[in-house]
Protein backbone atom coordinates (compact mmCIF):
# COMPACT_ATOMS: atom_id res chain seq x y z
CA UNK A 1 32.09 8.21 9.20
CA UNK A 2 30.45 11.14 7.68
CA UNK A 3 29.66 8.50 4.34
CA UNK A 4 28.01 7.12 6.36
CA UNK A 5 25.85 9.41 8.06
CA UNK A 6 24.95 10.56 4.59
CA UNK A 7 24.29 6.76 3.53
CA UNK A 8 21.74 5.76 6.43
CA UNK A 9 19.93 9.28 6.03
CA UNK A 10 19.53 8.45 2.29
CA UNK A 11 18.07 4.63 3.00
CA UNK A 12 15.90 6.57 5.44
CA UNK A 13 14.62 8.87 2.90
CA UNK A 14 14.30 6.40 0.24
CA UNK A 15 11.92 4.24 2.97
CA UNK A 16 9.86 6.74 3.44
CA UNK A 17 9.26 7.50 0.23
CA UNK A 18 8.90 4.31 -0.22
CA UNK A 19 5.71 4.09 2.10
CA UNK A 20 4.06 7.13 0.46
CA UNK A 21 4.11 5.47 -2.55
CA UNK A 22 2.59 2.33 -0.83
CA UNK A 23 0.12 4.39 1.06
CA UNK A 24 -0.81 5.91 -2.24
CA UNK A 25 -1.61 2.47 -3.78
CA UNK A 26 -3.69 1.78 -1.03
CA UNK A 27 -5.93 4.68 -1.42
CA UNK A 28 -6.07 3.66 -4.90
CA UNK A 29 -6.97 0.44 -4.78
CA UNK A 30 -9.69 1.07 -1.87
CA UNK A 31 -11.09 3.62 -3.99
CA UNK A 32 -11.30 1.03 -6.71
CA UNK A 33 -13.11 -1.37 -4.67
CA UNK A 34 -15.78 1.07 -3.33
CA UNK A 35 -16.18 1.91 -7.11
CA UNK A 36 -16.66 -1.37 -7.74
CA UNK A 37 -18.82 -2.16 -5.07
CA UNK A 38 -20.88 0.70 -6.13
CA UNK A 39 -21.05 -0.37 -9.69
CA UNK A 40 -21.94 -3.72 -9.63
CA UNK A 41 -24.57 -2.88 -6.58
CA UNK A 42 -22.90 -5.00 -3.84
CA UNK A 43 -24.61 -4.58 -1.02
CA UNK A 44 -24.75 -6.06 2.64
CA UNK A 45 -22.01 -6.56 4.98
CA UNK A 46 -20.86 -9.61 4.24
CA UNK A 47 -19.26 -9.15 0.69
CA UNK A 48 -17.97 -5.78 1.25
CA UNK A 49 -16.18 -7.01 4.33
CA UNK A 50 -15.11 -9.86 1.61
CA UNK A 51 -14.02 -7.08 -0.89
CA UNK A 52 -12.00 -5.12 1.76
CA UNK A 53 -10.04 -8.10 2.64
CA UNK A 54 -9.31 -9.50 -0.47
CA UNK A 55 -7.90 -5.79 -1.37
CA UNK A 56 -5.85 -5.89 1.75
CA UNK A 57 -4.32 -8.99 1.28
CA UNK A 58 -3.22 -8.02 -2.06
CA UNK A 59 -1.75 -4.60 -0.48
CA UNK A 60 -0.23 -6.04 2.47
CA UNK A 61 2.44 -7.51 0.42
CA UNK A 62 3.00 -4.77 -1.26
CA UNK A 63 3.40 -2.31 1.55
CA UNK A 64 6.07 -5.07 2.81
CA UNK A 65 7.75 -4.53 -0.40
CA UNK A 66 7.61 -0.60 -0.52
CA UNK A 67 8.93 0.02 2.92
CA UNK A 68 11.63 -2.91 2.96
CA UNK A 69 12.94 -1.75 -0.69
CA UNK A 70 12.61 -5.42 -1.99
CA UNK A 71 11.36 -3.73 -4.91
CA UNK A 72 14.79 -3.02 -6.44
């Protein structure tokens, strides 16, 4: 039982390490854009709304991927 015990607490850590790392991308990545944004003088609301979301739809799958270990 106690195999177990140590088992689960180990996927847990591994998870939530898992999501740091994710989370960590993400900050990346938005940084990235709002560089990018910045260096090729986007401006208006329209196409940064269209940068954000094409960086989150790239992201989103990987923050599935981080935090359900598919990764392996």
């Amino acid at each position: 039982m106690a195999e177990k015990a140590v088992s689960t607490l180990k996927e847990l850590a591994m998870s939530f390490l898992a999501l740091v790392i994710a989370i960590i991308f993400t900050i990346i990545a938005f940084a990235i854009a709002n560089w990018a944004m910045s260096a090729f003088q986007i401006t208006g609301d329209l196409p940064k709304a269209a940068a954000i979301i094409a960086v989150a739809i790239i992201l989103g799958p990987t923050i599935a991927a981080f935090a359900t270990k598919k990764y392996f």
